[in-house]
N, C-alpha and C. Protein backbone atom coordinates (compact mmCIF):
# COMPACT_ATOMS: atom_id res chain seq x y z
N UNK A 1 93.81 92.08 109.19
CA UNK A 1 93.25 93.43 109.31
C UNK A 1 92.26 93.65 108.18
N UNK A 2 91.14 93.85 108.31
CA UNK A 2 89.91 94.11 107.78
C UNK A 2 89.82 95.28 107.52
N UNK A 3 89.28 95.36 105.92
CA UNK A 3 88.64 96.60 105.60
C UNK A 3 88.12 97.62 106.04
N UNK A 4 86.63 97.45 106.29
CA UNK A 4 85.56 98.38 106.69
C UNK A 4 85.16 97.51 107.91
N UNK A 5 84.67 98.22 109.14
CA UNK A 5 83.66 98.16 110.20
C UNK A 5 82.94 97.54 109.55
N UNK A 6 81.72 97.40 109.13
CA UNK A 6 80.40 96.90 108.82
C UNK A 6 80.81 96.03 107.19
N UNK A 7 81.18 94.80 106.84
CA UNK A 7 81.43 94.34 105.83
C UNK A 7 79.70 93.63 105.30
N UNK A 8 79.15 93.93 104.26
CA UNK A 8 78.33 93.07 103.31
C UNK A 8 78.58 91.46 104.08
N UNK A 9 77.58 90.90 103.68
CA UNK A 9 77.16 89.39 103.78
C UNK A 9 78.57 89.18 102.56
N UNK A 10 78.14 89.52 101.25
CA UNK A 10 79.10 88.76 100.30
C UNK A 10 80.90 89.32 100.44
N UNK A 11 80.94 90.51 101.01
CA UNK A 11 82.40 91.02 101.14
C UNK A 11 83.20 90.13 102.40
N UNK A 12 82.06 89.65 103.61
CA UNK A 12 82.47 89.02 104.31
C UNK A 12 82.79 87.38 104.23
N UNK A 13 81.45 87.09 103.44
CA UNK A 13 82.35 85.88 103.06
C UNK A 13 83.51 85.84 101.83
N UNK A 14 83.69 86.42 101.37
CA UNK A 14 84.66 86.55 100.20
C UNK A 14 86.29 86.37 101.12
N UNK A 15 85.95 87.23 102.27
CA UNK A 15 87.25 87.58 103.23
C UNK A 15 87.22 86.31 103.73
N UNK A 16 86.20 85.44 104.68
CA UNK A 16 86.31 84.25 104.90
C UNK A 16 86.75 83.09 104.40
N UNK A 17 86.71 83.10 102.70
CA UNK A 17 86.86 82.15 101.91
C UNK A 17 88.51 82.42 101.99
N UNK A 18 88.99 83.38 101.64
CA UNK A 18 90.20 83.44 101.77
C UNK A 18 91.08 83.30 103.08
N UNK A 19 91.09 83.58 103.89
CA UNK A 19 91.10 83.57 105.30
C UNK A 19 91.51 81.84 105.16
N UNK A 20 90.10 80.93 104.90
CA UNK A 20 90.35 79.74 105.33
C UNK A 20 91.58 79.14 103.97
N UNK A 21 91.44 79.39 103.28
CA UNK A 21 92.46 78.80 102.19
C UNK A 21 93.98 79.49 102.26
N UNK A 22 93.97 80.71 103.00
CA UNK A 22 95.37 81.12 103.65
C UNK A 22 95.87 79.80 104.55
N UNK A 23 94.82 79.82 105.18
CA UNK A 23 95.21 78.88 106.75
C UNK A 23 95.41 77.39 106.37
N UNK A 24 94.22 77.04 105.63
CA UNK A 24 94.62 75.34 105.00
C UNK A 24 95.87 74.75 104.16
N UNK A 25 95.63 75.82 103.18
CA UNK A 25 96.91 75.06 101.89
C UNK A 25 98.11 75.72 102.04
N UNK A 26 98.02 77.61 102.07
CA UNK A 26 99.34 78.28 102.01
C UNK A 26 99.81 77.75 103.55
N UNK A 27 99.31 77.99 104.27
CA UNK A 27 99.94 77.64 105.67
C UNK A 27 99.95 76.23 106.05
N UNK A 28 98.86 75.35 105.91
CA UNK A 28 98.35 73.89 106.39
C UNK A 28 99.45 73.13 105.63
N UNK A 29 100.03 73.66 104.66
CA UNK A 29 100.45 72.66 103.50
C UNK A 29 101.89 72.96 103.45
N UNK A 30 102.13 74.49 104.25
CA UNK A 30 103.46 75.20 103.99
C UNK A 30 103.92 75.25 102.73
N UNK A 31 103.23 76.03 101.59
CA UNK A 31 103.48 76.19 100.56
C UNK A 31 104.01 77.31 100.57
N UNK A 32 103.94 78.52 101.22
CA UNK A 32 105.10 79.29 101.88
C UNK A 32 105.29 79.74 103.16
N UNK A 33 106.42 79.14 103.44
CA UNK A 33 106.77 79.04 104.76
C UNK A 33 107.09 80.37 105.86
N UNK A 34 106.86 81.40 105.28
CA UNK A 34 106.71 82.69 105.75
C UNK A 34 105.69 83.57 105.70
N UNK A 35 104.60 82.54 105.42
CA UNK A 35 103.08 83.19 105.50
C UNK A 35 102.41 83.26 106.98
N UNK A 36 102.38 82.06 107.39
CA UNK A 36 102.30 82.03 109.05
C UNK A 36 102.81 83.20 110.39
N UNK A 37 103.49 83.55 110.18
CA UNK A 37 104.09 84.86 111.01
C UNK A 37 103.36 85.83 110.88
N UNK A 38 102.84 86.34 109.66
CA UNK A 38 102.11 87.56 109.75
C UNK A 38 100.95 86.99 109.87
N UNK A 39 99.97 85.90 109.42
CA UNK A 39 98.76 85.78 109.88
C UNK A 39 98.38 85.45 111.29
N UNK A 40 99.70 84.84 111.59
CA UNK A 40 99.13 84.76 114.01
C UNK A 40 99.54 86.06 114.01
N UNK A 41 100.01 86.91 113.20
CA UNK A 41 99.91 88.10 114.36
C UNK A 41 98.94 89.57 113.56
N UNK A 42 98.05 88.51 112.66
CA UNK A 42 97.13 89.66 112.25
C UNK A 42 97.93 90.76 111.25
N UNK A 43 98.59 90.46 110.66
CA UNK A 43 99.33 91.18 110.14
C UNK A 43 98.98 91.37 108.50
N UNK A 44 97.92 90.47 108.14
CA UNK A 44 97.83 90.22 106.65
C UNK A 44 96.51 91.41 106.39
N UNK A 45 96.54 92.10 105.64
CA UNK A 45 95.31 93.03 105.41
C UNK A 45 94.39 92.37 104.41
N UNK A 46 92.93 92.07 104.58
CA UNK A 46 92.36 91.69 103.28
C UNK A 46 91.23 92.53 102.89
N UNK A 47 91.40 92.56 101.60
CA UNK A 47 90.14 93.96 100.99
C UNK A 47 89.49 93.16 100.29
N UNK A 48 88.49 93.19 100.22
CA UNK A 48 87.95 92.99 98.68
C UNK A 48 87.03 94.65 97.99
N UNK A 49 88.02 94.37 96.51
CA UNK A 49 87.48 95.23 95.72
C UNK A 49 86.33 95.00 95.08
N UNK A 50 85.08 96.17 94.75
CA UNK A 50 84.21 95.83 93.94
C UNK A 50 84.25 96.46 92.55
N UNK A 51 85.18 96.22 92.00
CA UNK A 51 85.65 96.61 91.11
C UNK A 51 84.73 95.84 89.77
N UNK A 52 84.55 96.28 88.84
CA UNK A 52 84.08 95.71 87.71
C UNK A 52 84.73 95.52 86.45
N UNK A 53 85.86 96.28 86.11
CA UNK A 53 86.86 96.28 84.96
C UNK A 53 88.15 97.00 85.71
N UNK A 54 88.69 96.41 84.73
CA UNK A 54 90.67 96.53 84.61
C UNK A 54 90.92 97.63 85.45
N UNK A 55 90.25 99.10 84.81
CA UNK A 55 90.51 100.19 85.08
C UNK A 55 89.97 100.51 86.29
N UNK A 56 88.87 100.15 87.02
CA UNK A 56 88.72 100.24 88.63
C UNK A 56 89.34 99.55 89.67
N UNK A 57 89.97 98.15 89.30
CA UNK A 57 90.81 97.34 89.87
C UNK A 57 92.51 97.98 89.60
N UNK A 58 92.82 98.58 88.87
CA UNK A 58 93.64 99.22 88.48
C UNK A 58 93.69 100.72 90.24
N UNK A 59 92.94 101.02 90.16
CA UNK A 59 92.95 102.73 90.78
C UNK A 59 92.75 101.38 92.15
N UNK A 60 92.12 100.24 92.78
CA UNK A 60 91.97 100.29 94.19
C UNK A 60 93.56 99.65 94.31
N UNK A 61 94.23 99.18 93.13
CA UNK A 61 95.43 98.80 93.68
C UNK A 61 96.43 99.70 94.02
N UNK A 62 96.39 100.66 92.70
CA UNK A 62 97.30 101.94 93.32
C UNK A 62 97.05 102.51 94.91
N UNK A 63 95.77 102.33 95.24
CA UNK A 63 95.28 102.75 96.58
C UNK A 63 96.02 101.72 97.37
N UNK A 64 95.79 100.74 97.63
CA UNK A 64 96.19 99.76 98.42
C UNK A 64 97.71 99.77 98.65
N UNK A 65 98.80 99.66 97.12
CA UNK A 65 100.08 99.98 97.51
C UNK A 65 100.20 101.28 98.03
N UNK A 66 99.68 102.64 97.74
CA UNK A 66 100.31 103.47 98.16
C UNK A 66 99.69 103.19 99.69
N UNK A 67 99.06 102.59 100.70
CA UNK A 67 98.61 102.49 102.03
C UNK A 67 99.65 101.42 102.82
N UNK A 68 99.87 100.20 101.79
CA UNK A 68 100.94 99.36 102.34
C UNK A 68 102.21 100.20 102.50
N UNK A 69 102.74 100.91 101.32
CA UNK A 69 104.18 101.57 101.17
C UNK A 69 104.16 102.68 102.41
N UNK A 70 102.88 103.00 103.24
CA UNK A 70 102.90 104.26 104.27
C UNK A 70 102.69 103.39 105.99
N UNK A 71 102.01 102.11 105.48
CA UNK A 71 101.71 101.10 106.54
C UNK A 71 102.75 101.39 107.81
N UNK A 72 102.89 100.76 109.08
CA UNK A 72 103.67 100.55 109.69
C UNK A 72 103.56 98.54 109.83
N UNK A 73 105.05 98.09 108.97
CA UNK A 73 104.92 97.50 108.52
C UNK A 73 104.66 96.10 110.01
N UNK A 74 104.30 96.91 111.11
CA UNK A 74 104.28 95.53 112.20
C UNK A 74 102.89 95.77 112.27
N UNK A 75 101.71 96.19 112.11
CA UNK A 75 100.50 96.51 111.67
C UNK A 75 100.06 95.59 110.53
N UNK A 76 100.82 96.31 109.03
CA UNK A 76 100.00 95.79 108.13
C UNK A 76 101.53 95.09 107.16
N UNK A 77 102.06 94.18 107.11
CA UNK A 77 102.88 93.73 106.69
C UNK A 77 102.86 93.05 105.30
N UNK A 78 101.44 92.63 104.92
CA UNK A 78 101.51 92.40 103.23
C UNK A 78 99.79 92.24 103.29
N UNK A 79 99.10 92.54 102.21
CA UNK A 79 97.88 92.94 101.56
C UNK A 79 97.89 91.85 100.70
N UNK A 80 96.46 91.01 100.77
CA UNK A 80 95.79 90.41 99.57
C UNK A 80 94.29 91.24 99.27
N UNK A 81 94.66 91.70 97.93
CA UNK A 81 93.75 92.27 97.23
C UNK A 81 92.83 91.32 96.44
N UNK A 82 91.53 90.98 96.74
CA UNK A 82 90.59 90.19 96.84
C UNK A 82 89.72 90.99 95.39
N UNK A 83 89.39 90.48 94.13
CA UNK A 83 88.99 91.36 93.10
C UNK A 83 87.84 89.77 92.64
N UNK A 84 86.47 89.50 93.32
CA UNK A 84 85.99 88.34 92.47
C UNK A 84 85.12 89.00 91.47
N UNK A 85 85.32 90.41 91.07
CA UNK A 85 83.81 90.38 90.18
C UNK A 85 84.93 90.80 88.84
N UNK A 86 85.68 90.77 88.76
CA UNK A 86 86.90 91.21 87.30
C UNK A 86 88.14 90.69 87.50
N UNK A 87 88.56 90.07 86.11
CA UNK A 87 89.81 89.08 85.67
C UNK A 87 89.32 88.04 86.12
N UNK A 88 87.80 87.47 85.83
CA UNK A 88 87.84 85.84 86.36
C UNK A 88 88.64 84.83 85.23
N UNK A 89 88.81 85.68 84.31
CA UNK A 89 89.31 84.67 83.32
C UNK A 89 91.03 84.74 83.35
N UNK A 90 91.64 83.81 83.56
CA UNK A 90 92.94 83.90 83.98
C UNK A 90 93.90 84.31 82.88
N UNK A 91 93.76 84.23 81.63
CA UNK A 91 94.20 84.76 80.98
C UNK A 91 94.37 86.58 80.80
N UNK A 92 93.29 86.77 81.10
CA UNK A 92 92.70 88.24 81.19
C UNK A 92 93.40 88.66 82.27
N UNK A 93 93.64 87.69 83.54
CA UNK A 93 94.65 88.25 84.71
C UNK A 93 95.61 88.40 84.88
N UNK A 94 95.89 87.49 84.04
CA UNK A 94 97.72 87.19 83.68
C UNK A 94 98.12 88.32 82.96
N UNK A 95 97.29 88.76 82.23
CA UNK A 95 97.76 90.13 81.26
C UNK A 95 97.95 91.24 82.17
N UNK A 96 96.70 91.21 83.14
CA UNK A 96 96.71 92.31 83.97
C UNK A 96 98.13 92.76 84.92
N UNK A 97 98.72 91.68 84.72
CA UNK A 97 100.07 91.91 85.55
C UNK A 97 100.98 92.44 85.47
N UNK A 98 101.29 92.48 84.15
CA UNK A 98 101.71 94.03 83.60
C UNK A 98 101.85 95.46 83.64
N UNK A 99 100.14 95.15 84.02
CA UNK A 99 99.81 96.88 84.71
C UNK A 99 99.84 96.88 85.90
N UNK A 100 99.73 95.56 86.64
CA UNK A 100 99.96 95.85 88.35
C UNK A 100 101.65 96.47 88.41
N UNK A 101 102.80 95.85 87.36
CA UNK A 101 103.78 95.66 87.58
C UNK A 101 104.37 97.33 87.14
N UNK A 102 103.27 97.74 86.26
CA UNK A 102 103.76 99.52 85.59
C UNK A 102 103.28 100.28 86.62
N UNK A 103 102.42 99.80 87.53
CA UNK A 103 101.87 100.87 88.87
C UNK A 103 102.62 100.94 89.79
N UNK A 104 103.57 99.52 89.83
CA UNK A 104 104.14 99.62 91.12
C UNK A 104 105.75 100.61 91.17
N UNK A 105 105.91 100.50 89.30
CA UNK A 105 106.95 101.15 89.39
C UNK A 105 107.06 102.64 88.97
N UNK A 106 105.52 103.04 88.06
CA UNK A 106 104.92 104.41 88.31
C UNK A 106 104.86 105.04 89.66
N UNK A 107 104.34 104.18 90.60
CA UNK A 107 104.37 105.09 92.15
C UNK A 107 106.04 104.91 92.54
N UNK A 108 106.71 104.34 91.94
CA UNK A 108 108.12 104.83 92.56
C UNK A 108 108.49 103.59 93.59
N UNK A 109 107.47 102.67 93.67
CA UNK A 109 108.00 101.55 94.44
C UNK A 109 108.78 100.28 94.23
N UNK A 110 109.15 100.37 92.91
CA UNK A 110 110.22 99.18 92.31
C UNK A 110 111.25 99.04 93.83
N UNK A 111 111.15 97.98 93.91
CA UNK A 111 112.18 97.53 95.08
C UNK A 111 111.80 97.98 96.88
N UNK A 112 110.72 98.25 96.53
CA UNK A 112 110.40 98.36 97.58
C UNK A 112 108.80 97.58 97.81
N UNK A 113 108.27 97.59 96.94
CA UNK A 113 107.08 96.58 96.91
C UNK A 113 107.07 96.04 95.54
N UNK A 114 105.82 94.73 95.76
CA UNK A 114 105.96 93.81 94.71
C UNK A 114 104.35 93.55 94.83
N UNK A 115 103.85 92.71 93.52
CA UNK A 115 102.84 92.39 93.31
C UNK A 115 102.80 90.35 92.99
N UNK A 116 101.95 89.98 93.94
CA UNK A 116 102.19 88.49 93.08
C UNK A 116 101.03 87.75 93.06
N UNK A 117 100.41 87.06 92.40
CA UNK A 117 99.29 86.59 92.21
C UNK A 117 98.57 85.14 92.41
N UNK A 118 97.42 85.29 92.63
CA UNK A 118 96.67 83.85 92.99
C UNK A 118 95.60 84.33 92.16
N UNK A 119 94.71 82.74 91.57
CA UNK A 119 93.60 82.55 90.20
C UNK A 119 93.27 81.11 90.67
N UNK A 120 91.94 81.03 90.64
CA UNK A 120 91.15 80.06 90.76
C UNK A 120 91.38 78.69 89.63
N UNK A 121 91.91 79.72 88.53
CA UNK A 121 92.07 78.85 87.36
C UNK A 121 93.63 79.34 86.99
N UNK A 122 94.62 79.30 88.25
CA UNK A 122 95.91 79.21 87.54
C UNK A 122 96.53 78.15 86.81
N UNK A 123 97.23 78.85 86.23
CA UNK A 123 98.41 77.70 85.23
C UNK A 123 99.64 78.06 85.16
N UNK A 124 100.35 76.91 85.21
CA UNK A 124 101.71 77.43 85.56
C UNK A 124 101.81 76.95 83.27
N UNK A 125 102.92 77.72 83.26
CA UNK A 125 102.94 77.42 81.53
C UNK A 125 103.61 76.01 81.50
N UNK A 126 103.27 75.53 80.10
CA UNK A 126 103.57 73.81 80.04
C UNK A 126 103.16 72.52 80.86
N UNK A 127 101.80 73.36 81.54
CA UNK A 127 101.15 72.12 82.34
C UNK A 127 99.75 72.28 82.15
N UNK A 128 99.15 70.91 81.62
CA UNK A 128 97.36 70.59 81.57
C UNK A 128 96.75 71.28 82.64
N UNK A 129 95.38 72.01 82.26
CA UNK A 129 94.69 72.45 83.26
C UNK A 129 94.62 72.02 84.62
N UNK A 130 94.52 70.58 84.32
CA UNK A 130 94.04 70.02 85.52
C UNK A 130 95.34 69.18 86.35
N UNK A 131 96.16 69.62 86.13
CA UNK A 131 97.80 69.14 86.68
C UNK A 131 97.45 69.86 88.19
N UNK A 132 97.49 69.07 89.21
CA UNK A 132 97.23 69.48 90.59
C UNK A 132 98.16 70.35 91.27
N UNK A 133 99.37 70.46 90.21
CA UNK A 133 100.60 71.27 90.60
C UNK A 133 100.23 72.61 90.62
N UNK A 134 98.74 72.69 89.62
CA UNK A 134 98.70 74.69 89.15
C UNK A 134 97.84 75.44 90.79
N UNK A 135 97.08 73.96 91.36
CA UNK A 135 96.95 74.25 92.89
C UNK A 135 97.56 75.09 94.10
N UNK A 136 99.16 75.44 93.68
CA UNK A 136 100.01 75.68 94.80
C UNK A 136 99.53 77.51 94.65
N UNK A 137 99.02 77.80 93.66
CA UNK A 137 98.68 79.20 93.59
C UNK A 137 96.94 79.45 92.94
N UNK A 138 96.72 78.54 93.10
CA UNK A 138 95.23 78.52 93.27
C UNK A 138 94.27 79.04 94.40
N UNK A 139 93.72 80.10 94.52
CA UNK A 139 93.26 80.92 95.62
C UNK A 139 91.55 80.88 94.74
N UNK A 140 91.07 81.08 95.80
CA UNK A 140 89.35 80.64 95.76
C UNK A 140 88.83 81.59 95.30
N UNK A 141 89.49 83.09 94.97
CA UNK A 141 89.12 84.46 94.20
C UNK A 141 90.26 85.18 93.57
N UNK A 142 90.34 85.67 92.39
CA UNK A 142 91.40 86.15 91.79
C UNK A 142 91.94 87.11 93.26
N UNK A 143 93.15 87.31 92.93
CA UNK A 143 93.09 87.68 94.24
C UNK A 143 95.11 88.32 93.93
N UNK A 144 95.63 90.00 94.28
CA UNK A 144 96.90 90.36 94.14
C UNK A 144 97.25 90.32 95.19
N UNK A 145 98.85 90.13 95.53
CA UNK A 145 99.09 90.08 96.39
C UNK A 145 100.13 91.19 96.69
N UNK A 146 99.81 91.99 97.60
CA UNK A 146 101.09 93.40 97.42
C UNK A 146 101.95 92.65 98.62
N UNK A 147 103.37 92.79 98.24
CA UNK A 147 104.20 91.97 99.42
C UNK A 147 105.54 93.32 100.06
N UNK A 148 106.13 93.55 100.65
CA UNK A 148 107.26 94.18 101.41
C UNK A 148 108.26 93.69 100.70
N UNK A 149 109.27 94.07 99.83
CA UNK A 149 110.61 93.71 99.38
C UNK A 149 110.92 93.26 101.10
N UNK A 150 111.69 94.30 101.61
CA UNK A 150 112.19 94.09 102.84
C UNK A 150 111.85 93.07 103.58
N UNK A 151 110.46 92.35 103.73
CA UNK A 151 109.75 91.03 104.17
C UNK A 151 109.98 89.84 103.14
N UNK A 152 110.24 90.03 102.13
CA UNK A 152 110.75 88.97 101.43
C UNK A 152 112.29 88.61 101.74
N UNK A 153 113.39 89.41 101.43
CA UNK A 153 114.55 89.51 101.81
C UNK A 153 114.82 88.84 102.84
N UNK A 154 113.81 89.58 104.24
CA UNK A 154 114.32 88.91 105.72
C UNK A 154 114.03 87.26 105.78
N UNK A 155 112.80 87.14 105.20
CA UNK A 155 112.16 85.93 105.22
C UNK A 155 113.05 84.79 104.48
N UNK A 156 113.84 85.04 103.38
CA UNK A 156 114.82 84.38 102.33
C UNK A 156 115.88 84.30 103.34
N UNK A 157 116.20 85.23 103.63
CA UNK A 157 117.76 84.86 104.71
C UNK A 157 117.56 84.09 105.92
N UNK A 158 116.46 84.19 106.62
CA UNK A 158 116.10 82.87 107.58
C UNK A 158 116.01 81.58 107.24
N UNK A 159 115.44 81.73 105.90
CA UNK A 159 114.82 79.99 105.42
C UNK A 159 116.04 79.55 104.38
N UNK A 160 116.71 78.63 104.48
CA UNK A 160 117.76 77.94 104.19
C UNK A 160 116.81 77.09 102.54
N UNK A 161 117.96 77.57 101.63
CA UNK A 161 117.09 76.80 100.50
C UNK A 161 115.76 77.35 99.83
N UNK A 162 115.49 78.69 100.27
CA UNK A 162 114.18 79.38 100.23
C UNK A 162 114.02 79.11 97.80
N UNK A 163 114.98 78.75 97.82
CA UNK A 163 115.01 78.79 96.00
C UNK A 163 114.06 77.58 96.13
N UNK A 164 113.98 76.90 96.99
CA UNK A 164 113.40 75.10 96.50
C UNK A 164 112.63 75.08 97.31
N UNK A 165 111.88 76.14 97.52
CA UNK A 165 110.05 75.78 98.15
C UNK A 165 109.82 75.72 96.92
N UNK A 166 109.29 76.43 95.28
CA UNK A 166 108.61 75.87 94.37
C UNK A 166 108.55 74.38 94.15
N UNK A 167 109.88 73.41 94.37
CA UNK A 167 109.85 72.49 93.96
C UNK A 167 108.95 71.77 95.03
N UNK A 168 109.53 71.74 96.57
CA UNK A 168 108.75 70.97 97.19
C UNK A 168 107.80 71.05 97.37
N UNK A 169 106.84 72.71 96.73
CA UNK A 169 105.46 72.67 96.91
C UNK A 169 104.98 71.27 95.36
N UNK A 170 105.57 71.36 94.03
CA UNK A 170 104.91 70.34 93.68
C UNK A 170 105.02 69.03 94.15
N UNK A 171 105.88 68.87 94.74
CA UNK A 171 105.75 67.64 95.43
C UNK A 171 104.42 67.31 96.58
N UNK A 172 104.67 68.52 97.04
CA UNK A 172 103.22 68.21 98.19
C UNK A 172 102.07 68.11 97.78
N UNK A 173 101.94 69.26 96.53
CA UNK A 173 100.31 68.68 95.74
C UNK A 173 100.74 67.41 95.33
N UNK A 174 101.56 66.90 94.01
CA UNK A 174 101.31 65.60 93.61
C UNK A 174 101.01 64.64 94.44
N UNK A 175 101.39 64.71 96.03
CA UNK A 175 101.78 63.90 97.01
C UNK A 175 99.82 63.90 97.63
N UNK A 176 99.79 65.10 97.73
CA UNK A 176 97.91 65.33 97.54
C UNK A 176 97.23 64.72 96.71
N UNK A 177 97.49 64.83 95.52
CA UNK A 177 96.38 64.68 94.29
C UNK A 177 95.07 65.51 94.25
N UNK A 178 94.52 65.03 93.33
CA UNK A 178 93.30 65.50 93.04
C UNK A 178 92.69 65.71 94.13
N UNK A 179 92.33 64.60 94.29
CA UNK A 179 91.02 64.34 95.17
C UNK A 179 91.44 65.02 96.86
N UNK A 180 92.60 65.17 97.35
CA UNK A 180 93.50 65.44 98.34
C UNK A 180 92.78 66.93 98.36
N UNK A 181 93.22 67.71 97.09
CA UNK A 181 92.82 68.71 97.14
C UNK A 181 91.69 69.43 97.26
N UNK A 182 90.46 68.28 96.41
CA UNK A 182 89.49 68.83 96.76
C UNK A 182 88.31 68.64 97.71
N UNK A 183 89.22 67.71 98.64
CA UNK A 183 88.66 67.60 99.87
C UNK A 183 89.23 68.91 100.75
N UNK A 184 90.67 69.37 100.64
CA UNK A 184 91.06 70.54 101.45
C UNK A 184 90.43 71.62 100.56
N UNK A 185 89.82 71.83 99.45
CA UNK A 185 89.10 72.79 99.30
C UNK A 185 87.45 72.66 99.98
N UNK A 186 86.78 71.53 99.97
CA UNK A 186 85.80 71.56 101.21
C UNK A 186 85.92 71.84 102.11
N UNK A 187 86.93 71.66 102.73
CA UNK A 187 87.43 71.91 104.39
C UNK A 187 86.98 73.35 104.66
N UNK A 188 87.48 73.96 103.62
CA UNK A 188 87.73 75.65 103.75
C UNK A 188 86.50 76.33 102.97
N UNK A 189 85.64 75.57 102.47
CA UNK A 189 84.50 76.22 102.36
C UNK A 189 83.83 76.19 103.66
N UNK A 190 83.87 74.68 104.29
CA UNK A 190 83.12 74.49 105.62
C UNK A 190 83.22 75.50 106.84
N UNK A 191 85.02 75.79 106.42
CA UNK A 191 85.83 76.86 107.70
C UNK A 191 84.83 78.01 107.30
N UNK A 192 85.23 78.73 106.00
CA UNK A 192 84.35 79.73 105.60
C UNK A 192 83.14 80.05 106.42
N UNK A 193 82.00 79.01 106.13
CA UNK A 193 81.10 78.88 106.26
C UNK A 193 80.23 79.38 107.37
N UNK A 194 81.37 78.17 108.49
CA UNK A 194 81.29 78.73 109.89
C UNK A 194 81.62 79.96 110.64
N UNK A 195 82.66 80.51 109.66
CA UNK A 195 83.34 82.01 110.53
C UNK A 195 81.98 82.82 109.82
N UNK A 196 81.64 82.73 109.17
CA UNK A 196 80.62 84.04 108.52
C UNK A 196 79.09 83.46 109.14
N UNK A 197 79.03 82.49 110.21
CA UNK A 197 77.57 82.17 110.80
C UNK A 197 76.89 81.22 109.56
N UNK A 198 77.82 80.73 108.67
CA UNK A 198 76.39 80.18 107.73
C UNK A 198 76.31 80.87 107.00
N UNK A 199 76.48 82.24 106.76
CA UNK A 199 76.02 82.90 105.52
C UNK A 199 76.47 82.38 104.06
N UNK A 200 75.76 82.35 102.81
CA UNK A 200 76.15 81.68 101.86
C UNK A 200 75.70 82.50 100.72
């Protein structure tokens, strides 16, 4: 579920880029195995903010949870908040999580929604930049993710072992590698590419 009617050349591919790296790695790769359900059924909302600092990315998220928390959740079932022009620096994002995490429980939604994150330049702590493992949450634009407590919950009680997807996702990158990966990151520029006509 899309933003606005009439999206920009760059808002649309921004949505595209993500779109295809939902479909390739989180889904292609089953890095979580309860992502697929809501994207065949259109269920994933994607925005991108044009936000420029903390404090405007700050106010479109409060917007966004308080729209998910009113959603009807077979409509709009979890939101990736798409932010490429602020927090490119992952450190700077990682901090920011804090305040995603004081908004969510300022609006009163502790336990009822959650915030979780993807960075172009994630790191998981105690691993080299370039450890192919920091991949499994590597998204092609900083990018929050507002999720449904209640959709997490259901999703955990179906999937047997749901504690040990982290592990087997590093297994599937290492099992990738490098180069694995950044051929499936071509893929999904190419996907991109094509859903937006070429636009670049």
């Amino acid at each position: 579920m899309d933003t606005l009617p009439s999206m920009t050349i760059a808002t649309e591919k921004v949505i595209a880029e993500t779109r295809a790296w939902v479909d390739r790695a989180v889904i292609g790769l089953n890095l979580c195995p309860f992502a697929k359900a809501a994207q065949v059924k259109n269920q994933v909302r994607y925005v991108v903010s044009e936000a420029t600092d903390p404090e405007a990315l700050c106010a479109d998220l409060v917007e966004e949870l308080q729209l998910l928390a009113n959603a009807d959740p077979a409509q709009v079932d979890t939101t990736l908040l798409i932010h490429p022009d602020v927090l490119r620096d992952f450190l700077d994002f990682n901090d920011f999580l804090d305040v995603a995490d004081a908004a969510v429980e300022a609006l009163g939604y502790a336990g009822i929604l959650q915030v979780a994150s993807f960075h172009p330049q994630f790191r998981f702590a105690d691993t080299a930049t370039d450890d192919v493992t920091n991949a499994t949450n590597r998204s092609p634009h900083p990018t929050l993710h507002l999720l449904r407590e209640a959709s997490i919950d259901r999703a955990v009680a179906a999937f047997p072992e749901a504690d040990r997807i982290y592990e087997a996702n590093m297994r599937t990158l290492q099992a990738l590698g490098s180069e694995g990966w950044a051929a499936l990151q071509a893929q999904c520029e190419s996907d991109a590419g094509e859903a937006t006509g070429g636009n670049h």
